[in-house]
Protein backbone atom coordinates (compact mmCIF):
# COMPACT_ATOMS: atom_id res chain seq x y z
CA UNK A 1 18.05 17.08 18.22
CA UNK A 2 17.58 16.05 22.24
CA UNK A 3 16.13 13.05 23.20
CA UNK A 4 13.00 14.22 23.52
CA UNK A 5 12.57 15.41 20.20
CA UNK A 6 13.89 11.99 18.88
CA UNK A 7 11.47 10.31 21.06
CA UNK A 8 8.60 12.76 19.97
CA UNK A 9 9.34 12.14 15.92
CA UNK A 10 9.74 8.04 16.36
CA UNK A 11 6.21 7.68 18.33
CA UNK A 12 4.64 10.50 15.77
CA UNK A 13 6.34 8.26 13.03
CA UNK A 14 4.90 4.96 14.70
CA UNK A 15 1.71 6.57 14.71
CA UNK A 16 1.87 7.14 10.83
CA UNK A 17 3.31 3.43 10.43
CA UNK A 18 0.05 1.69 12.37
CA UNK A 19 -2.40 3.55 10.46
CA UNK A 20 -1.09 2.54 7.36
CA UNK A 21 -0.49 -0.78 8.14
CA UNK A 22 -4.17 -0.98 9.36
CA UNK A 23 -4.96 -0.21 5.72
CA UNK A 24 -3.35 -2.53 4.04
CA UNK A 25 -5.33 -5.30 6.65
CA UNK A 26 -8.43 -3.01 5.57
CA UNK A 27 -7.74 -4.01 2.07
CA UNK A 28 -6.84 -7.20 2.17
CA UNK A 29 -10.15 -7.96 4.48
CA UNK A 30 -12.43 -6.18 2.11
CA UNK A 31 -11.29 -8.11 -0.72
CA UNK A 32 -10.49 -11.38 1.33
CA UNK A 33 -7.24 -13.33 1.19
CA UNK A 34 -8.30 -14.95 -2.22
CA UNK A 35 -8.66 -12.27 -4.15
CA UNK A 36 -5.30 -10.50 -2.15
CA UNK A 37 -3.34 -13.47 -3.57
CA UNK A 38 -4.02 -12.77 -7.68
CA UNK A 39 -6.95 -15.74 -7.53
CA UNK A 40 -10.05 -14.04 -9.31
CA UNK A 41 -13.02 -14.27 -6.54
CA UNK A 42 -15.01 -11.27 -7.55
CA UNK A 43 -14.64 -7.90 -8.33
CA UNK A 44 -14.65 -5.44 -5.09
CA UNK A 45 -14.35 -1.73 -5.70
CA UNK A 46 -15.46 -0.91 -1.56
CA UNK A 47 -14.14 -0.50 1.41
CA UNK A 48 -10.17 1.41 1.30
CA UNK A 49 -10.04 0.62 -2.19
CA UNK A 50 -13.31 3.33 -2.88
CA UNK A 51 -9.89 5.89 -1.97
CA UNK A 52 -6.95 3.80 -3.37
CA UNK A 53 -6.56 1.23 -5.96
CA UNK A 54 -3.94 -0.29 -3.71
CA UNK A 55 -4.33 0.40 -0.06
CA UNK A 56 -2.16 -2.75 0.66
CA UNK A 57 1.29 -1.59 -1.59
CA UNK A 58 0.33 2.09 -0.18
CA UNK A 59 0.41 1.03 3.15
CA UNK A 60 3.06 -1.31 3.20
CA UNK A 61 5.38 1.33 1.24
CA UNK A 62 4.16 4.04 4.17
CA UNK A 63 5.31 1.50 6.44
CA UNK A 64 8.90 0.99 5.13
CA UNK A 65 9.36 4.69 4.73
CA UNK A 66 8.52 5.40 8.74
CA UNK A 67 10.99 2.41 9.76
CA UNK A 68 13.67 4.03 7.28
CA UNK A 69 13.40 7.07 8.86
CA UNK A 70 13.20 5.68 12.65
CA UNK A 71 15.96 3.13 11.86
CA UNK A 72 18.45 6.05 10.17
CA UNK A 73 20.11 3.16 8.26
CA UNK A 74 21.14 3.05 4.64
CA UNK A 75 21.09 -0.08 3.69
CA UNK A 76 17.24 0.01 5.05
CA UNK A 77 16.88 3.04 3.13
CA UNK A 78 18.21 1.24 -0.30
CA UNK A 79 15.89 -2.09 0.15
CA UNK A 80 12.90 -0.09 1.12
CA UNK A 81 13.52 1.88 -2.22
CA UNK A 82 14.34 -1.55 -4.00
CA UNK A 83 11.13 -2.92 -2.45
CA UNK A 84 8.89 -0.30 -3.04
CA UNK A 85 9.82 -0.25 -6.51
CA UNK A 86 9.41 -4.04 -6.84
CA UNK A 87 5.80 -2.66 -6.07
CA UNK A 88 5.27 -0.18 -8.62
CA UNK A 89 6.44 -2.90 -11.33
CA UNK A 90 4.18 -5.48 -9.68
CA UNK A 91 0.95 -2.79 -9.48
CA UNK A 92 1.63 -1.98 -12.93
CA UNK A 93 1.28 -5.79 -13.86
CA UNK A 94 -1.79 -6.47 -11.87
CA UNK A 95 -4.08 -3.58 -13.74
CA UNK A 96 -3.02 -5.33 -16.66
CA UNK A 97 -4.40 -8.19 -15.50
CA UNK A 98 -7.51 -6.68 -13.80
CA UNK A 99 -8.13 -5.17 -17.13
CA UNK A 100 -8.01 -8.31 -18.69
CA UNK A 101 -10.27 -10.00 -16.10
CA UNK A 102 -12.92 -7.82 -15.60
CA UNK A 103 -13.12 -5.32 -18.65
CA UNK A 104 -14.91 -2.21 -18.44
CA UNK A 105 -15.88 -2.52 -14.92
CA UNK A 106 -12.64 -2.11 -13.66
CA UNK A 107 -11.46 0.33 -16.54
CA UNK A 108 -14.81 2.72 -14.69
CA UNK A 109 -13.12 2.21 -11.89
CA UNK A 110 -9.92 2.86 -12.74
CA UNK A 111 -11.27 6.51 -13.79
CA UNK A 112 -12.89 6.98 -10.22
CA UNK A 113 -9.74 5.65 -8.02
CA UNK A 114 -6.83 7.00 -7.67
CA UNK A 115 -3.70 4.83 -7.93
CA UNK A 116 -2.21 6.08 -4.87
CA UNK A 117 -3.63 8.45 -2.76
């Protein structure tokens, strides 16, 4: 691979990183910081989370992957994977608790989100 290509695959990759890092700020502004932090302030099914239940793990998980692959490191490559699956195990928790907290109107909206993308 020249330099060029290199170059060409770290700013596509950077491209990738920014717009999912702008969608994790998309969720947590739709929701506000309250609600981001596991306080219960309202139920908000709008904004990035009408596409993803969790636009903030999805993004932040996008965003490790991209510096993985731009950094070429394995020990980045064996805490993103450690961190992204403190993630899934924290997601998993949270519906639990959504489901506890706001019933069937998150269990409809469960059925219209997807988890991911």
């Amino acid at each position: 691979m020249t330099i060029d290509d290199r170059l060409t695959q770290i700013i596509f990759i950077a491209i990738i990183i920014v717009i999912f890092v702008l969608l994790a700020f998309w969720g947590i502004a739709t929701i506000g910081w309250t609600n981001s932090t596991g306080v219960k302030d309202g139920f908000l099914p709008s904004g990035p989370y009408r596409f993803t239940r969790n636009p903030q793990y999805v993004g932040d998980t996008v965003l490790f992957l991209g510096l993985s692959i731009i950094a070429n490191s394995q020990l980045l490559w064996i805490t993103h994977a450690l961190l992204t699956l403190w993630f899934i195990i924290a997601l998993l928790s949270e519906e639990v608790w959504l489901k506890e907290q706001y019933g069937d109107e998150y269990e409809r909206y469960r059925r219209e989100a997807p988890r991911f993308l």
